[in-house]
PDB file of N, CA and C in Angstrom:
ATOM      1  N   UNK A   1     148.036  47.986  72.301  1.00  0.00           N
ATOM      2  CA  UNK A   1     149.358  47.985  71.704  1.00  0.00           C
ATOM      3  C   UNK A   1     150.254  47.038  72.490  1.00  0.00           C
ATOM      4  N   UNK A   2     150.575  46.049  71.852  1.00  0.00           N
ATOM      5  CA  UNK A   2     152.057  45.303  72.522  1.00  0.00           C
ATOM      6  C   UNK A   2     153.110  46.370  72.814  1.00  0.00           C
ATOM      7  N   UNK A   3     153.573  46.088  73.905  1.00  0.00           N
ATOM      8  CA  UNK A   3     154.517  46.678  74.079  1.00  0.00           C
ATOM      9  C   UNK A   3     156.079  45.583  74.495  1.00  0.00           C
ATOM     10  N   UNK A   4     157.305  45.609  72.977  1.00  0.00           N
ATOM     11  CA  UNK A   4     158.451  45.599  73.599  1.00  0.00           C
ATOM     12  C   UNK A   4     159.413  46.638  73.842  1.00  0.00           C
ATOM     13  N   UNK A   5     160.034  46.045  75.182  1.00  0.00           N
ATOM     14  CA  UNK A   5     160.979  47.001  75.838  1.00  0.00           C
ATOM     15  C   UNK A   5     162.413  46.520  75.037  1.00  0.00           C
ATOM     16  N   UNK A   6     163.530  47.521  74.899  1.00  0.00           N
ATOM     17  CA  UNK A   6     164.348  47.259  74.731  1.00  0.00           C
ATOM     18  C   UNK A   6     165.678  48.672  75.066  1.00  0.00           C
ATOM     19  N   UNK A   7     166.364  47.537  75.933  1.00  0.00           N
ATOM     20  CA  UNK A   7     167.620  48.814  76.733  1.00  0.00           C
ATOM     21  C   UNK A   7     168.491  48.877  75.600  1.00  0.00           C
ATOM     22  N   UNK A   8     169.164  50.064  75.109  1.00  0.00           N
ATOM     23  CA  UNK A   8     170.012  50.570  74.581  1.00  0.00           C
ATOM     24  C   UNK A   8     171.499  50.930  75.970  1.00  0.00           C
ATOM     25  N   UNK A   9     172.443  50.149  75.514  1.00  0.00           N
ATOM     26  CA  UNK A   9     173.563  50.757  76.740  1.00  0.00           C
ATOM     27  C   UNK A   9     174.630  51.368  76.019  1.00  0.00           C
ATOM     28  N   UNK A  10     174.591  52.661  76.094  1.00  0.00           N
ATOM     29  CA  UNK A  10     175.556  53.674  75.156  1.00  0.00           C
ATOM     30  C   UNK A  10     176.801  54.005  76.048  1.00  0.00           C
ATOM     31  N   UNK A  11     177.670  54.135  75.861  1.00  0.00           N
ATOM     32  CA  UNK A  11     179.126  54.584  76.618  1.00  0.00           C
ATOM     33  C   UNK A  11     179.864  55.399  75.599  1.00  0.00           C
ATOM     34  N   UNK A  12     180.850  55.841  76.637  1.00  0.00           N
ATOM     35  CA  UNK A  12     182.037  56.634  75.552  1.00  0.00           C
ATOM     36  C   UNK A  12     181.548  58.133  75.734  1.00  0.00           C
ATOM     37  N   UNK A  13     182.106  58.493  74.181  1.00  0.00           N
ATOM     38  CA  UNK A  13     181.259  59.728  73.583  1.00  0.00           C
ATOM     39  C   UNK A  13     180.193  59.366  73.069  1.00  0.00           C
ATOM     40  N   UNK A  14     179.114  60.228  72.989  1.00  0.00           N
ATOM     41  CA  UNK A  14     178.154  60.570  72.366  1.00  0.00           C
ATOM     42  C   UNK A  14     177.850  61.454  71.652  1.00  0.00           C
ATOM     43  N   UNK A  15     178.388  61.772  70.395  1.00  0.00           N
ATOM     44  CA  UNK A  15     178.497  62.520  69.466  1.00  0.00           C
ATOM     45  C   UNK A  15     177.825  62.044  67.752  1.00  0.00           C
ATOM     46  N   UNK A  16     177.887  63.072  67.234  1.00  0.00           N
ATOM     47  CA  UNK A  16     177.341  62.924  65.679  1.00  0.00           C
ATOM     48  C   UNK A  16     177.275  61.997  65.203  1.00  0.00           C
ATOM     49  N   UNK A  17     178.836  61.198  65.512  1.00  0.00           N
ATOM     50  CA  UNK A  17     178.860  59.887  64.700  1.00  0.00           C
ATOM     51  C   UNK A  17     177.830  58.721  65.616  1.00  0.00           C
ATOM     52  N   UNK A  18     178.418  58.927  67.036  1.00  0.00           N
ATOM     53  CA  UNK A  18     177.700  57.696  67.616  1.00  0.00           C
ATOM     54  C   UNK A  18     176.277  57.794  67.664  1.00  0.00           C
ATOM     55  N   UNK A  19     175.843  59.193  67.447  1.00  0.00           N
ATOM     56  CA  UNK A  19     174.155  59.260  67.262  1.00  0.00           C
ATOM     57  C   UNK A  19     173.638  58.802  66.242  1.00  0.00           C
ATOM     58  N   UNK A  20     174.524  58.784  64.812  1.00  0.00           N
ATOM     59  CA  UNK A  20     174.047  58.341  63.720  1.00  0.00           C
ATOM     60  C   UNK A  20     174.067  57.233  63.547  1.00  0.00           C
ATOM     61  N   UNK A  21     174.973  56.158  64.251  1.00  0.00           N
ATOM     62  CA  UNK A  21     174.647  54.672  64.591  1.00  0.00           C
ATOM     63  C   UNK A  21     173.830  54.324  65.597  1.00  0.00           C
ATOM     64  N   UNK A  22     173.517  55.116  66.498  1.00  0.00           N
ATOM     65  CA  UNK A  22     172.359  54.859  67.219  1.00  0.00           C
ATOM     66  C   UNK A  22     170.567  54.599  66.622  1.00  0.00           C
ATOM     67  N   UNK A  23     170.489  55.691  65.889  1.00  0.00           N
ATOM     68  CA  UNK A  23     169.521  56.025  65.162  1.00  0.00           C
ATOM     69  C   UNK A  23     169.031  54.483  64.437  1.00  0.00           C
ATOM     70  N   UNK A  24     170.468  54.692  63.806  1.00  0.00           N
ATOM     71  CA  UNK A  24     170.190  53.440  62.937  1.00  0.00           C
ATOM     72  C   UNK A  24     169.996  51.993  63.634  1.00  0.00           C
ATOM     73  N   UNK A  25     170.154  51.639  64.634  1.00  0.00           N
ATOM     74  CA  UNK A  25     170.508  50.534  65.951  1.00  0.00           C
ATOM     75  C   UNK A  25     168.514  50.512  66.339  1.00  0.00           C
ATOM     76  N   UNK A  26     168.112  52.443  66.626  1.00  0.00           N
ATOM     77  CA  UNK A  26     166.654  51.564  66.810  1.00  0.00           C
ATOM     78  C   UNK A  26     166.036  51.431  65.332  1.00  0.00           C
ATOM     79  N   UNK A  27     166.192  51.815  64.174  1.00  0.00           N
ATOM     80  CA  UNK A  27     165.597  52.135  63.465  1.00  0.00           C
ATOM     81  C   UNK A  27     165.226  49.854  62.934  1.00  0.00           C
ATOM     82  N   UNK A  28     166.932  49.866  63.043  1.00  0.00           N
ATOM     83  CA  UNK A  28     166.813  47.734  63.089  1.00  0.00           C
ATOM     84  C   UNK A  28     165.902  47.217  64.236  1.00  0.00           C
ATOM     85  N   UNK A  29     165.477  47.851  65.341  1.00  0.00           N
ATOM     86  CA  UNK A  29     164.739  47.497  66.456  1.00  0.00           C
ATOM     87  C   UNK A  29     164.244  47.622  66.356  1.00  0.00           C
ATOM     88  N   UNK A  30     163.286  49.111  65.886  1.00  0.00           N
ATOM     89  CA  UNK A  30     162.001  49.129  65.331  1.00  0.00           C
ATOM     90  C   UNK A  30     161.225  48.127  64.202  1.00  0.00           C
ATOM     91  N   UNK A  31     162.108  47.470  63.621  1.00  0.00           N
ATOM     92  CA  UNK A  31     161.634  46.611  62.186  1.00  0.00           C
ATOM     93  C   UNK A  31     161.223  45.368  62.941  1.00  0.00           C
ATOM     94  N   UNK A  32     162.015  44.702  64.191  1.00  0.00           N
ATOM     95  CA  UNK A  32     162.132  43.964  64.337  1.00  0.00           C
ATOM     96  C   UNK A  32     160.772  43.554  65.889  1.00  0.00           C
ATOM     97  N   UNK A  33     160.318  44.773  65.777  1.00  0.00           N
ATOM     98  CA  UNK A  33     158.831  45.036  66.537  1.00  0.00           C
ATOM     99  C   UNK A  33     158.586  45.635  68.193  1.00  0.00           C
ATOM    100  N   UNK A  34     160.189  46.019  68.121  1.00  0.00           N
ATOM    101  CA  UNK A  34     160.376  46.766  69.579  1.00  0.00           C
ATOM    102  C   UNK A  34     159.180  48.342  69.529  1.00  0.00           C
ATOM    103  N   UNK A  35     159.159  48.639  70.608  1.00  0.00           N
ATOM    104  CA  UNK A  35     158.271  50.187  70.819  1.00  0.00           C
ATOM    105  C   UNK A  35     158.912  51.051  71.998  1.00  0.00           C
ATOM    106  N   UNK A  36     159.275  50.384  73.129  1.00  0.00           N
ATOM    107  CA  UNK A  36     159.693  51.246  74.471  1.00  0.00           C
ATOM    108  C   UNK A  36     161.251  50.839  74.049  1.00  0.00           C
ATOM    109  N   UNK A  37     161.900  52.201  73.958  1.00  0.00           N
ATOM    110  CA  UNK A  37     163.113  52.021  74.342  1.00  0.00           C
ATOM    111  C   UNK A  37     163.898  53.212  75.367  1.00  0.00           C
ATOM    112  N   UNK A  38     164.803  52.440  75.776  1.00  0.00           N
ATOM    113  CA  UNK A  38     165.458  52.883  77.338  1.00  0.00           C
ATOM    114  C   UNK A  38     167.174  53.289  76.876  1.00  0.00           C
ATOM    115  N   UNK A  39     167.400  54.415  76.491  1.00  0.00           N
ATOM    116  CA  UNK A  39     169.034  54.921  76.570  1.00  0.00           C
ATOM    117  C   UNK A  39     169.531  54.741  78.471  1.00  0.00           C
ATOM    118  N   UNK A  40     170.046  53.370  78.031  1.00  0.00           N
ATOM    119  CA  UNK A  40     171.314  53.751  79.689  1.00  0.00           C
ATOM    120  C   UNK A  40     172.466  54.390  79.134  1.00  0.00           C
ATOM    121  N   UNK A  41     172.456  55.254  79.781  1.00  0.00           N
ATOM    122  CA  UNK A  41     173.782  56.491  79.738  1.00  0.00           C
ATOM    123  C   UNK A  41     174.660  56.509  80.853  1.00  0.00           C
ATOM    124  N   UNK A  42     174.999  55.147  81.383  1.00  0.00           N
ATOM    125  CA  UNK A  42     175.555  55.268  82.550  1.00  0.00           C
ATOM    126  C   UNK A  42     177.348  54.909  82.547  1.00  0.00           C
ATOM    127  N   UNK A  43     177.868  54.703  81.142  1.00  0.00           N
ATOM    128  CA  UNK A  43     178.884  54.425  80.764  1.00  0.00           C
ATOM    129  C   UNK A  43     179.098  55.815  79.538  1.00  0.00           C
ATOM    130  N   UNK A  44     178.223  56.877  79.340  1.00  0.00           N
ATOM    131  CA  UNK A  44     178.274  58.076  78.382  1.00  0.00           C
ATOM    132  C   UNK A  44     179.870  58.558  79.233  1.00  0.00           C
ATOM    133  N   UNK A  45     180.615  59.135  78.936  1.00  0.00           N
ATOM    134  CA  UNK A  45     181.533  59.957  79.560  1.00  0.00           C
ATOM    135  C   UNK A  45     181.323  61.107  79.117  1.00  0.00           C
ATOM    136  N   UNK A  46     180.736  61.459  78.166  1.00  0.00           N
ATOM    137  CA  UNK A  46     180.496  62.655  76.983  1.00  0.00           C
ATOM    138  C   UNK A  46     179.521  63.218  76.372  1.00  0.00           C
ATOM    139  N   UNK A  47     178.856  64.170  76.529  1.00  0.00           N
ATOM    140  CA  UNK A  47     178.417  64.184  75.319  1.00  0.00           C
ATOM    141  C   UNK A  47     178.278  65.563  74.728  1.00  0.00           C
ATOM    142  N   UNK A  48     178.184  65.704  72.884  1.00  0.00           N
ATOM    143  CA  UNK A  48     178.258  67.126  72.928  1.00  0.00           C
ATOM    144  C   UNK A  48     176.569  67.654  72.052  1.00  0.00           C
ATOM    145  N   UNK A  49     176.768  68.763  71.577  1.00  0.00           N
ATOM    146  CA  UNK A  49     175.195  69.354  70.955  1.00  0.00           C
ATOM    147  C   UNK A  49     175.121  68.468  69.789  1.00  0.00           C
ATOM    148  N   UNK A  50     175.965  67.741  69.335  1.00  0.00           N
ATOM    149  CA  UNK A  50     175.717  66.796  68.059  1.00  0.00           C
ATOM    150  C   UNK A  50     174.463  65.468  68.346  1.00  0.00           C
ATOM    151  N   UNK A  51     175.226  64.875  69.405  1.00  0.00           N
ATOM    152  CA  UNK A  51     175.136  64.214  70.100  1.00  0.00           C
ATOM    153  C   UNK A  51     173.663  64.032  70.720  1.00  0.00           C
ATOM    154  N   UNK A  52     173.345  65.257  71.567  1.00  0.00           N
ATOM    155  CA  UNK A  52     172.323  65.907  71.969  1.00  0.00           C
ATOM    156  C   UNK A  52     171.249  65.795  70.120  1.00  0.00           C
ATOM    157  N   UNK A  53     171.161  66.497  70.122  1.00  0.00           N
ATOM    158  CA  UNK A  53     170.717  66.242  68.454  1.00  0.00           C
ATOM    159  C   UNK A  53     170.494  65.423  67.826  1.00  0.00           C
ATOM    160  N   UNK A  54     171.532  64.282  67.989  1.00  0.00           N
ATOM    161  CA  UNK A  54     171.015  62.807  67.653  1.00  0.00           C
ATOM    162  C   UNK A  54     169.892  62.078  68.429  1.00  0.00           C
ATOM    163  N   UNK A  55     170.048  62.437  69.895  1.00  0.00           N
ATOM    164  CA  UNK A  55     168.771  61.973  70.510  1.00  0.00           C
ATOM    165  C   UNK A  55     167.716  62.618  70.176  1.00  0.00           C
ATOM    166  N   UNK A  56     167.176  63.542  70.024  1.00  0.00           N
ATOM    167  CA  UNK A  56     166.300  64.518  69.697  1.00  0.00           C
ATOM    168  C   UNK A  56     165.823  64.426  68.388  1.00  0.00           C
ATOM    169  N   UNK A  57     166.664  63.647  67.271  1.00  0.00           N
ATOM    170  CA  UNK A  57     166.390  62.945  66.011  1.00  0.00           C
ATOM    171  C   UNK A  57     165.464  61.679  66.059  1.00  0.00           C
ATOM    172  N   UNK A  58     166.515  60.996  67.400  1.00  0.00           N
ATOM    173  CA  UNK A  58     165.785  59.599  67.705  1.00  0.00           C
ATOM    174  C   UNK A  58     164.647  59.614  67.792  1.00  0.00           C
ATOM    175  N   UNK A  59     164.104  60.414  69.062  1.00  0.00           N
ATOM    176  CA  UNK A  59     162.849  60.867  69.920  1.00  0.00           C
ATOM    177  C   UNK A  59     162.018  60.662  68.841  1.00  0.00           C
ATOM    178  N   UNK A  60     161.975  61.902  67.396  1.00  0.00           N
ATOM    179  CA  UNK A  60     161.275  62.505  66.608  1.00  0.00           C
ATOM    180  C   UNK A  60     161.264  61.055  65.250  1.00  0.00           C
ATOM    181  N   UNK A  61     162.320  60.206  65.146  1.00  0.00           N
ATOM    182  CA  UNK A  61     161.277  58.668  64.705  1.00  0.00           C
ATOM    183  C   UNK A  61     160.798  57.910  65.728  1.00  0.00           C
ATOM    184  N   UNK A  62     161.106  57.773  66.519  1.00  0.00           N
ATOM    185  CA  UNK A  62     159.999  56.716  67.646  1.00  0.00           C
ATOM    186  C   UNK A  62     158.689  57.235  67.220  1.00  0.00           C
ATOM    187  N   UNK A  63     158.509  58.745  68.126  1.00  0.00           N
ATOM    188  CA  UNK A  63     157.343  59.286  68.267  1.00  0.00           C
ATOM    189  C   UNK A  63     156.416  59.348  66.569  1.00  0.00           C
ATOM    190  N   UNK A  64     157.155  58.717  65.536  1.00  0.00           N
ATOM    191  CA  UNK A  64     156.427  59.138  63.848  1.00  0.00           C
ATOM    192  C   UNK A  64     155.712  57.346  63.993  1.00  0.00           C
ATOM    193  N   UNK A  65     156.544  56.450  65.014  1.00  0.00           N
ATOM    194  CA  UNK A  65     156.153  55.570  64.445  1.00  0.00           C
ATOM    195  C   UNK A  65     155.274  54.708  66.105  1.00  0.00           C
ATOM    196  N   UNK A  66     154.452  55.931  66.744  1.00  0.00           N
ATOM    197  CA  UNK A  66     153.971  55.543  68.051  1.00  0.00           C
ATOM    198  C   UNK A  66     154.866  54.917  69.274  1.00  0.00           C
ATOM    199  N   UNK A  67     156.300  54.968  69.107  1.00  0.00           N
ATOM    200  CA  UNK A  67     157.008  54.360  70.387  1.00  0.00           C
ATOM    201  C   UNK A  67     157.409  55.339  70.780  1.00  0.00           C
ATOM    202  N   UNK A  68     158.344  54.858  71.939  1.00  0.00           N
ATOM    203  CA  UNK A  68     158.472  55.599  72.940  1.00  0.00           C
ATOM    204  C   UNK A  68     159.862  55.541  72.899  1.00  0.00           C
ATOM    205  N   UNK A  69     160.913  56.853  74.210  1.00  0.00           N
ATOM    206  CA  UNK A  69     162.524  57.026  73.974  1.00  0.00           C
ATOM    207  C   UNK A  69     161.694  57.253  75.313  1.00  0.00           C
ATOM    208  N   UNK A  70     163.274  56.508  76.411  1.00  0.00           N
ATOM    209  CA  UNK A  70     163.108  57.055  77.606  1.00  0.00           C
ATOM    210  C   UNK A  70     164.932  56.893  77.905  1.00  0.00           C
ATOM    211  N   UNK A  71     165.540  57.686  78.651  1.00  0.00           N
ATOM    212  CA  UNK A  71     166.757  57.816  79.251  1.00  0.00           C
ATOM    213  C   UNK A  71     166.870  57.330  81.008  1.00  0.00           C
ATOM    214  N   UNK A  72     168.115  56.553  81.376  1.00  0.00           N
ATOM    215  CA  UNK A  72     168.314  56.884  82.573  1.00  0.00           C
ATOM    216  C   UNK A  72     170.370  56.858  83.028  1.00  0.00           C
ATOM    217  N   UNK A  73     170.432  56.707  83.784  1.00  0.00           N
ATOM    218  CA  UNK A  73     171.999  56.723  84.135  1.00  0.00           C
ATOM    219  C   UNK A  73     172.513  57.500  83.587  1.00  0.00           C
ATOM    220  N   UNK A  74     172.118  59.440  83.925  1.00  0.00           N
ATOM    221  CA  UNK A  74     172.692  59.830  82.853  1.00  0.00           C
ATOM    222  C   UNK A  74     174.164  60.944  83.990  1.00  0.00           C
ATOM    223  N   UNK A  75     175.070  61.054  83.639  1.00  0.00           N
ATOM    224  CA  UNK A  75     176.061  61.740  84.538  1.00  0.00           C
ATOM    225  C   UNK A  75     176.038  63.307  84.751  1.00  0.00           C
ATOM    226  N   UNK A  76     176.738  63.870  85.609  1.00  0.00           N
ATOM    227  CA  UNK A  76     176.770  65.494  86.051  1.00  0.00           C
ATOM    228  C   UNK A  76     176.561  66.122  84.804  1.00  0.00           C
ATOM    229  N   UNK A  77     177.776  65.788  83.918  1.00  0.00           N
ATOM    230  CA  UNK A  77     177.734  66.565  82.574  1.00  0.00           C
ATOM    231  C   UNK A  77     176.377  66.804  81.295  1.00  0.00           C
ATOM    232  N   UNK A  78     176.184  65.384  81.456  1.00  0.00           N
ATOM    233  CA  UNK A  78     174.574  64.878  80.267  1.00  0.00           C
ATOM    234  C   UNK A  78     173.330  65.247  81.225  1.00  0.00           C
ATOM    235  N   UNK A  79     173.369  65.476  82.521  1.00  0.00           N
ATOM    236  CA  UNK A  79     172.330  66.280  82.929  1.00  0.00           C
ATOM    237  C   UNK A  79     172.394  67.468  83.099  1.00  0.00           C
ATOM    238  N   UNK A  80     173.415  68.447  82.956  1.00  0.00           N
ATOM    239  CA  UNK A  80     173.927  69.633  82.685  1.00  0.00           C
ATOM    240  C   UNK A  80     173.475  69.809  81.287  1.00  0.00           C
ATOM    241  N   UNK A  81     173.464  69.317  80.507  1.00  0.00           N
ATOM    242  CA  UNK A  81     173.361  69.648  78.923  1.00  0.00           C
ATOM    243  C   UNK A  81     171.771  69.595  79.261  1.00  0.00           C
ATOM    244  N   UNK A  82     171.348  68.813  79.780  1.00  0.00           N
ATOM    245  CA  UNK A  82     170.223  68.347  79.529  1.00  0.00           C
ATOM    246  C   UNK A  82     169.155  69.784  79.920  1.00  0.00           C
ATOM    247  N   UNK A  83     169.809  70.031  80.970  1.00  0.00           N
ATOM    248  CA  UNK A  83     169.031  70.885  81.879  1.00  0.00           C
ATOM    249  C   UNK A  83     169.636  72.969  81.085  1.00  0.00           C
ATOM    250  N   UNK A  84     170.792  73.029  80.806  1.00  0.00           N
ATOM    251  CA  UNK A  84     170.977  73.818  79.490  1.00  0.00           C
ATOM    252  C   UNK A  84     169.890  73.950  78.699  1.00  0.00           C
ATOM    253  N   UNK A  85     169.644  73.213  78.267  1.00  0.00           N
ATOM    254  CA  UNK A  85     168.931  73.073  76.454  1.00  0.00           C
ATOM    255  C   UNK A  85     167.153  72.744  76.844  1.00  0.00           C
ATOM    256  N   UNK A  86     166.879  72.727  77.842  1.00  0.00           N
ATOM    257  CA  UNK A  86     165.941  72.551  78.442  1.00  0.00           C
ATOM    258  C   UNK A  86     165.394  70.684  78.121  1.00  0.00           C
ATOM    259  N   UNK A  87     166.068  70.569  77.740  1.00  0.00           N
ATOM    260  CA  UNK A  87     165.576  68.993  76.722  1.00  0.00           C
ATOM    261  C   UNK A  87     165.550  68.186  77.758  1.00  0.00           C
ATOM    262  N   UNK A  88     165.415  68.557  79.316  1.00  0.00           N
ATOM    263  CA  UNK A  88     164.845  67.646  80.955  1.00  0.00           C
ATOM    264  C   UNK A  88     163.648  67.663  80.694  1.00  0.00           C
ATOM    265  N   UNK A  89     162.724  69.128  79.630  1.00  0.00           N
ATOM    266  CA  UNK A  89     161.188  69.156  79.737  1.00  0.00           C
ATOM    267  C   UNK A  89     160.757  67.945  78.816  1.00  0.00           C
ATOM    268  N   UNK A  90     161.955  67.789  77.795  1.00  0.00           N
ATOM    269  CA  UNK A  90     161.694  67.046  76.285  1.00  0.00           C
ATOM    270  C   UNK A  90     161.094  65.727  76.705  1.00  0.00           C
ATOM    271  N   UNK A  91     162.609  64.901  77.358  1.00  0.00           N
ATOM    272  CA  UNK A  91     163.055  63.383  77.499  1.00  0.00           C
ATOM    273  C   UNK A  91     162.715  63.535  79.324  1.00  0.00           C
ATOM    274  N   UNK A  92     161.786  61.981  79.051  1.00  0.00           N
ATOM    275  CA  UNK A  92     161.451  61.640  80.450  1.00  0.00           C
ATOM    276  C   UNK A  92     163.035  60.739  80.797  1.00  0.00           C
ATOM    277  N   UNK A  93     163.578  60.939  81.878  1.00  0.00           N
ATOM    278  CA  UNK A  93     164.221  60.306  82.716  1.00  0.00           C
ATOM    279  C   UNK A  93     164.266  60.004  84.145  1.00  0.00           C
ATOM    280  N   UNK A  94     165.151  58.514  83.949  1.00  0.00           N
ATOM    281  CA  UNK A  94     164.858  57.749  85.404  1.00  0.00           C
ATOM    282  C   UNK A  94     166.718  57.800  85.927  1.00  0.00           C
ATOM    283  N   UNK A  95     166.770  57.745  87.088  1.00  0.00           N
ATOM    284  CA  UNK A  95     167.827  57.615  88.155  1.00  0.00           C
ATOM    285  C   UNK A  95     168.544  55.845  86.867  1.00  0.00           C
ATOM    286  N   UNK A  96     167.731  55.305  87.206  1.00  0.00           N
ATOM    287  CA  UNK A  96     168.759  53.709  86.626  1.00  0.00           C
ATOM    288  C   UNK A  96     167.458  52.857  85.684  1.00  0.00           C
ATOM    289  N   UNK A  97     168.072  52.039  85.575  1.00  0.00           N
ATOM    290  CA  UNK A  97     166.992  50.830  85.034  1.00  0.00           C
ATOM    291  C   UNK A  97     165.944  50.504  85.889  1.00  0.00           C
ATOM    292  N   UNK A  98     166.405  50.326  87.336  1.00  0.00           N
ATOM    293  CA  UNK A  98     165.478  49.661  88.222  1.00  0.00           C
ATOM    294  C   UNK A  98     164.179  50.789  88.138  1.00  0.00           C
ATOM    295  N   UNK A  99     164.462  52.127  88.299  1.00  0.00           N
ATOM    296  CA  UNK A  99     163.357  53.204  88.957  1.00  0.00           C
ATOM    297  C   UNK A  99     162.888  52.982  87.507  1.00  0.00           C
ATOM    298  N   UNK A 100     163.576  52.923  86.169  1.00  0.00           N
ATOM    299  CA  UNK A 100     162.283  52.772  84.680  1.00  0.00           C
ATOM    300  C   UNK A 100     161.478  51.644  85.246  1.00  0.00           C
ATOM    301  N   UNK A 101     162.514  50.805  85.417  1.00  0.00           N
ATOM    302  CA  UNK A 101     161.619  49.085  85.497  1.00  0.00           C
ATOM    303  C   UNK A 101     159.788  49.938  86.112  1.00  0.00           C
ATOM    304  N   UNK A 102     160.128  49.992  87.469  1.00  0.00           N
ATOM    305  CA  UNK A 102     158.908  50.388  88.419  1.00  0.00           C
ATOM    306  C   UNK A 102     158.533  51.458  88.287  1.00  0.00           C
ATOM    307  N   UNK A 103     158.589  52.272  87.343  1.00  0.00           N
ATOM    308  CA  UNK A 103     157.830  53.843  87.234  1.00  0.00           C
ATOM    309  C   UNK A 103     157.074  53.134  85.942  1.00  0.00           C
ATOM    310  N   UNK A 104     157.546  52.584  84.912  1.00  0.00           N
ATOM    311  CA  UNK A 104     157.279  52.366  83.782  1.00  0.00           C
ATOM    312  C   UNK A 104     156.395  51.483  83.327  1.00  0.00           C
ATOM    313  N   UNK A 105     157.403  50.236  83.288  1.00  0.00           N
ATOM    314  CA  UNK A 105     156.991  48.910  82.564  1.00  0.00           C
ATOM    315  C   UNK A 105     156.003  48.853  83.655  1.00  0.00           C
ATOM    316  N   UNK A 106     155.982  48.784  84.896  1.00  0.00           N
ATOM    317  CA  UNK A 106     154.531  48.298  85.805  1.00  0.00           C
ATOM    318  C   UNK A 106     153.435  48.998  85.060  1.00  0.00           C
ATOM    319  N   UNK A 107     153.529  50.110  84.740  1.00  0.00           N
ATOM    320  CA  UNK A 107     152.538  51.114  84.401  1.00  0.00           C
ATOM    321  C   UNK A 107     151.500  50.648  82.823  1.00  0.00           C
ATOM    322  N   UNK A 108     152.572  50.365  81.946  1.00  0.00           N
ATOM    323  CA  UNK A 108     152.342  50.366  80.576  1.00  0.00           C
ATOM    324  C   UNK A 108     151.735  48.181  80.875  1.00  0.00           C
ATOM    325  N   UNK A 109     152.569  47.878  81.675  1.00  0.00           N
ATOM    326  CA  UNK A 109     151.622  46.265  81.634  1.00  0.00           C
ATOM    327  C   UNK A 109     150.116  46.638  82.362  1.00  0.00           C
ATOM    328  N   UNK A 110     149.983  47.329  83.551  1.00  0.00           N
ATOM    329  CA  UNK A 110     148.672  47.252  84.007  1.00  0.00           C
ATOM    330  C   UNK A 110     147.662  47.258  83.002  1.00  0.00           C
ATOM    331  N   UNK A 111     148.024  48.668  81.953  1.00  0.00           N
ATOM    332  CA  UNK A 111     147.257  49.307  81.102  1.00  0.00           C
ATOM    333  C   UNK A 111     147.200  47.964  79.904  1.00  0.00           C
ATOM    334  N   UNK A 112     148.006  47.375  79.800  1.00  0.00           N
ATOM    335  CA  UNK A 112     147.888  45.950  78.363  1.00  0.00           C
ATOM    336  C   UNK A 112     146.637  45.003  78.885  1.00  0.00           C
TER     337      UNK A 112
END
């Protein structure tokens, strides 16, 4: 499998609405032949169970269409939710870009 990477950098809120343009953001990425994608959440200020939900939407088309959702930079609050809802067991996450870069992409090129 080729694998492209592609960072998503979300800020603000993260809610219903912004999940439902998200969705749609990989769903154009997916067409366009991406597979690994990376939510930086390091500009999120927010987020609520909508929100939460929208990722968990995301997850559930990647995974219909063999790619991958990975998170990192995520704040006190979005790892509070995270760790709430148990959805830390769901979504793999990294500290920043750099620790995906080297936990990840090294991993998935050895294997290409």
């Amino acid at each position: 499998m080729n694998t492209n990477f592609q960072v998503i950098e979300l800020s603000g809120i993260l809610d219903g609405i912004r999940g439902n343009q998200l969705r749609r953001e990989i769903s154009e990425l997916i067409a366009d032949g991406n597979n690994i994608f990376l939510l930086d959440m390091n500009a999120v200020t927010f987020m609520d169970s909508s929100g939460l939900g929208s990722l968990v939407s995301a997850m559930q088309m990647l995974r219909s269409v063999n790619s991958q959702l990975f998170i990192c930079s995520m704040n006190d609050q979005v790892k509070m939710l995270f760790e709430l809802t148990k959805m830390n067991r769901i979504f793999q996450t990294f500290i920043d870009q750099d620790d995906f870069k080297r936990q990840i992409l090294t991993a998935t090129r050895a294997i290409s």
